[in-house]
Protein backbone atom coordinates (compact mmCIF):
# COMPACT_ATOMS: atom_id res chain seq x y z
CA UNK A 1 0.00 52.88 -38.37
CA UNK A 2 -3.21 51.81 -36.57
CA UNK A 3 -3.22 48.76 -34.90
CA UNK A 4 -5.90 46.09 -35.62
CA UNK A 5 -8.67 45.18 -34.03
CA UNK A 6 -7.63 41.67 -32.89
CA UNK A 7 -4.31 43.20 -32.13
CA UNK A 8 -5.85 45.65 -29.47
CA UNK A 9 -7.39 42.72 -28.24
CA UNK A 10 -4.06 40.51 -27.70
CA UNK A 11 -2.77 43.75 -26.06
CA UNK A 12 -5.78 43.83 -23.13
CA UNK A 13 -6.02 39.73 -22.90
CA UNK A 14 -2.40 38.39 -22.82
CA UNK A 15 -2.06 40.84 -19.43
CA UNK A 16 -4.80 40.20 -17.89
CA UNK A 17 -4.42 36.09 -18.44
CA UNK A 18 -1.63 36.38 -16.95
CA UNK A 19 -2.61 37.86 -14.12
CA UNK A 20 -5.14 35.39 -13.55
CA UNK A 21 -3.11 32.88 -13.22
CA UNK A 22 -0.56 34.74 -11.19
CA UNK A 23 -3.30 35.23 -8.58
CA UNK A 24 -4.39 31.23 -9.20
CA UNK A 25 -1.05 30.01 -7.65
CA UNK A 26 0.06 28.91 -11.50
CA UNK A 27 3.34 30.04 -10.48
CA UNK A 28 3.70 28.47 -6.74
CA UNK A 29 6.09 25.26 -6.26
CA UNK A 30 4.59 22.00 -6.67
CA UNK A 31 3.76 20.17 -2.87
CA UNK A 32 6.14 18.36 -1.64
CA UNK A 33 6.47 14.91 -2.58
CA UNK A 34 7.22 11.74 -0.45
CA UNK A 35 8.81 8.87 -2.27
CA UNK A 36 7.04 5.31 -2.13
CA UNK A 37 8.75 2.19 -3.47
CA UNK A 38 6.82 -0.62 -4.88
CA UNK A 39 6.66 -3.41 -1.93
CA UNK A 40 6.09 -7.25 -3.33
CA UNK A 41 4.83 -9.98 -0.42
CA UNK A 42 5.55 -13.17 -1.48
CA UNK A 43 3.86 -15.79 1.07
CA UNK A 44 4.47 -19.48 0.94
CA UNK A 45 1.50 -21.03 2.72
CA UNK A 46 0.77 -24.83 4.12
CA UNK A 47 0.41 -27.65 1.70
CA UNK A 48 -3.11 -27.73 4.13
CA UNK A 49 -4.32 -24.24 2.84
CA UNK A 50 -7.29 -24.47 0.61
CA UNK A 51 -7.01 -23.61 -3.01
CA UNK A 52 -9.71 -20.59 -2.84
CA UNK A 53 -8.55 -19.44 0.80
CA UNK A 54 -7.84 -15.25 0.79
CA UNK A 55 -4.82 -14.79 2.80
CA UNK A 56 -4.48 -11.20 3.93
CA UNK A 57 -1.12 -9.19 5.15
CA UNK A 58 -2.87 -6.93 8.03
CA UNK A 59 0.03 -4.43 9.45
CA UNK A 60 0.89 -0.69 10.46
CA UNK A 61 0.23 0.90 7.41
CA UNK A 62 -2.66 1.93 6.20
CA UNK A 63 -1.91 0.32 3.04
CA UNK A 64 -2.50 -2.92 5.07
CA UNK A 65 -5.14 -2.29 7.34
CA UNK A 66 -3.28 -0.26 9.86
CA UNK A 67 -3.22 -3.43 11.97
CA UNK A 68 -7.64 -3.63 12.63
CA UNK A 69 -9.02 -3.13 9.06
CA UNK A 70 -9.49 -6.12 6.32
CA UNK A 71 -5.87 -5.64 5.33
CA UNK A 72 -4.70 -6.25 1.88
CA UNK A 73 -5.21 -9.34 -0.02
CA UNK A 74 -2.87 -11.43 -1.83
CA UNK A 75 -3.27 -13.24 -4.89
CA UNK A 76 -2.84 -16.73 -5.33
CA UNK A 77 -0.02 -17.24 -7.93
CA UNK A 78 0.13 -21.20 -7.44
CA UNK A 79 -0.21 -23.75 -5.25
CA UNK A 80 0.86 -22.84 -1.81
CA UNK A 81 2.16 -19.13 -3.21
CA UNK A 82 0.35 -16.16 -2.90
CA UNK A 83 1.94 -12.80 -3.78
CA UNK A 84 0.39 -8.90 -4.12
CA UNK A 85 2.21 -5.62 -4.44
CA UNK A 86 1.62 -2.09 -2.46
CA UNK A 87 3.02 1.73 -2.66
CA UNK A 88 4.91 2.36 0.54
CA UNK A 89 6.46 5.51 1.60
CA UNK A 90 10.33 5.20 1.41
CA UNK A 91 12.33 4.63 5.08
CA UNK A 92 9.21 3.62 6.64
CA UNK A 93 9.10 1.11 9.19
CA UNK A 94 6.41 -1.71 8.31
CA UNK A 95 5.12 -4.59 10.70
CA UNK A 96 3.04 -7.21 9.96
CA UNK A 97 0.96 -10.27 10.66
CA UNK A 98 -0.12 -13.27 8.11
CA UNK A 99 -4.16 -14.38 7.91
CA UNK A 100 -6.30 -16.53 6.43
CA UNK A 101 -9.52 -14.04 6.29
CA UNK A 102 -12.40 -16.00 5.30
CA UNK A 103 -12.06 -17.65 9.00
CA UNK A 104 -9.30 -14.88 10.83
CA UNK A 105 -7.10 -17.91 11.09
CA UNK A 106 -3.53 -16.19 12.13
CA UNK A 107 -0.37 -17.88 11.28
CA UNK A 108 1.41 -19.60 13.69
CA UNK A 109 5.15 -21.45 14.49
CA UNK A 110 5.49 -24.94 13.81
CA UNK A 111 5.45 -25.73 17.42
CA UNK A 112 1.84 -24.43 17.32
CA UNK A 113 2.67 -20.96 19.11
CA UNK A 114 1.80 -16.96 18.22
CA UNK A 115 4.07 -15.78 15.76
CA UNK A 116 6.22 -12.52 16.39
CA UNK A 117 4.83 -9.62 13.47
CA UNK A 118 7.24 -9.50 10.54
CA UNK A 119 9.12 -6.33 10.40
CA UNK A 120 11.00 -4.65 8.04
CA UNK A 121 12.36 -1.03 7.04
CA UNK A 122 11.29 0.21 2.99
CA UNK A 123 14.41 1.44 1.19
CA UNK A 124 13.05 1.07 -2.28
CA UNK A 125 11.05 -1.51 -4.69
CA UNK A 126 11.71 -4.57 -2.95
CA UNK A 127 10.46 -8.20 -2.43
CA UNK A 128 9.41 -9.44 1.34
CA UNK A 129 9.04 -13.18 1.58
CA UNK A 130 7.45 -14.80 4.14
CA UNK A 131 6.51 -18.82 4.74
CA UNK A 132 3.78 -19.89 7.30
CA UNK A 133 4.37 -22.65 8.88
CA UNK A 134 0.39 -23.50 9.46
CA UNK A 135 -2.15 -21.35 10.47
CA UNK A 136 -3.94 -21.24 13.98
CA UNK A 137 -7.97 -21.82 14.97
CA UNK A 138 -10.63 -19.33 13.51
CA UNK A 139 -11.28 -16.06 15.34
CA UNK A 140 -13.15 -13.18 15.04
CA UNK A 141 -10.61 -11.23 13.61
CA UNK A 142 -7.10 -9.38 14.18
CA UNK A 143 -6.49 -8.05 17.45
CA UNK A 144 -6.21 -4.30 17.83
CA UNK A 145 -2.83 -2.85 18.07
CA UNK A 146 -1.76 -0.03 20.56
């Protein structure tokens, strides 16, 4: 029995498809993934903050500036709480600092010294609170980590 014409033609292009994408890596393993985990800042500020101030989280990752960019912006929620939420990569070790941006105001300890960088280690989706007790003199921005 002769075979069709459209059959003759499944017989040449179901090969060579396949093939194609034999040769297009179709077939290879997926890249490697590293798992992030959703990472919530939750900053209580001074009752002295203003309402419209943009209070940044500037730290090692590059999610946050990588300690000399703008950093990453939180959102007020309500008076004197701000909060925002990145993707970090799972077992990381994060440090941070606390600014108001508009004026590079850094946060500082209730006795009016430089606060030590917040650090913590990602092991999944996870909340980091912080509080400022008031926030230092304007500057001209972050200083440059090593």
């Amino acid at each position: 029995m002769p075979l069709s014409h459209a059959a003759k033609w499944l017989l040449v292009v179901v090969p060579l498809a396949g093939a194609v994408l034999a040769g297009c890596g179709a077939i290879e393993p997926p890249p490697q993934q590293h798992p992030h985990a959703t990472v919530t800042f939750e900053v209580t500020v001074p009752a002295d903050t203003p309402a419209d101030a943009v209070v940044l989280v500037v730290g090692s990752d590059p999610s946050l500036g990588t300690d000399t960019a703008q950093g990453f912006q939180l959102r007020r929620q309500r008076e004197r709480l701000y909060s925002g939420s990145v993707r970090l990569a799972v077992g990381s070790e994060v440090s941070f600092e606390l600014w108001v941006g508009d004026a590079w105001r850094p946060e500082l300890a209730m006795d009016g010294s430089p606060m030590s960088r917040h650090t913590f280690r990602v092991e999944g989706d996870m909340t980091v609170p912080a509080t400022v007790a008031r926030w230092g003199a304007p500057s001209s921005g972050p200083p440059p980590r090593e």
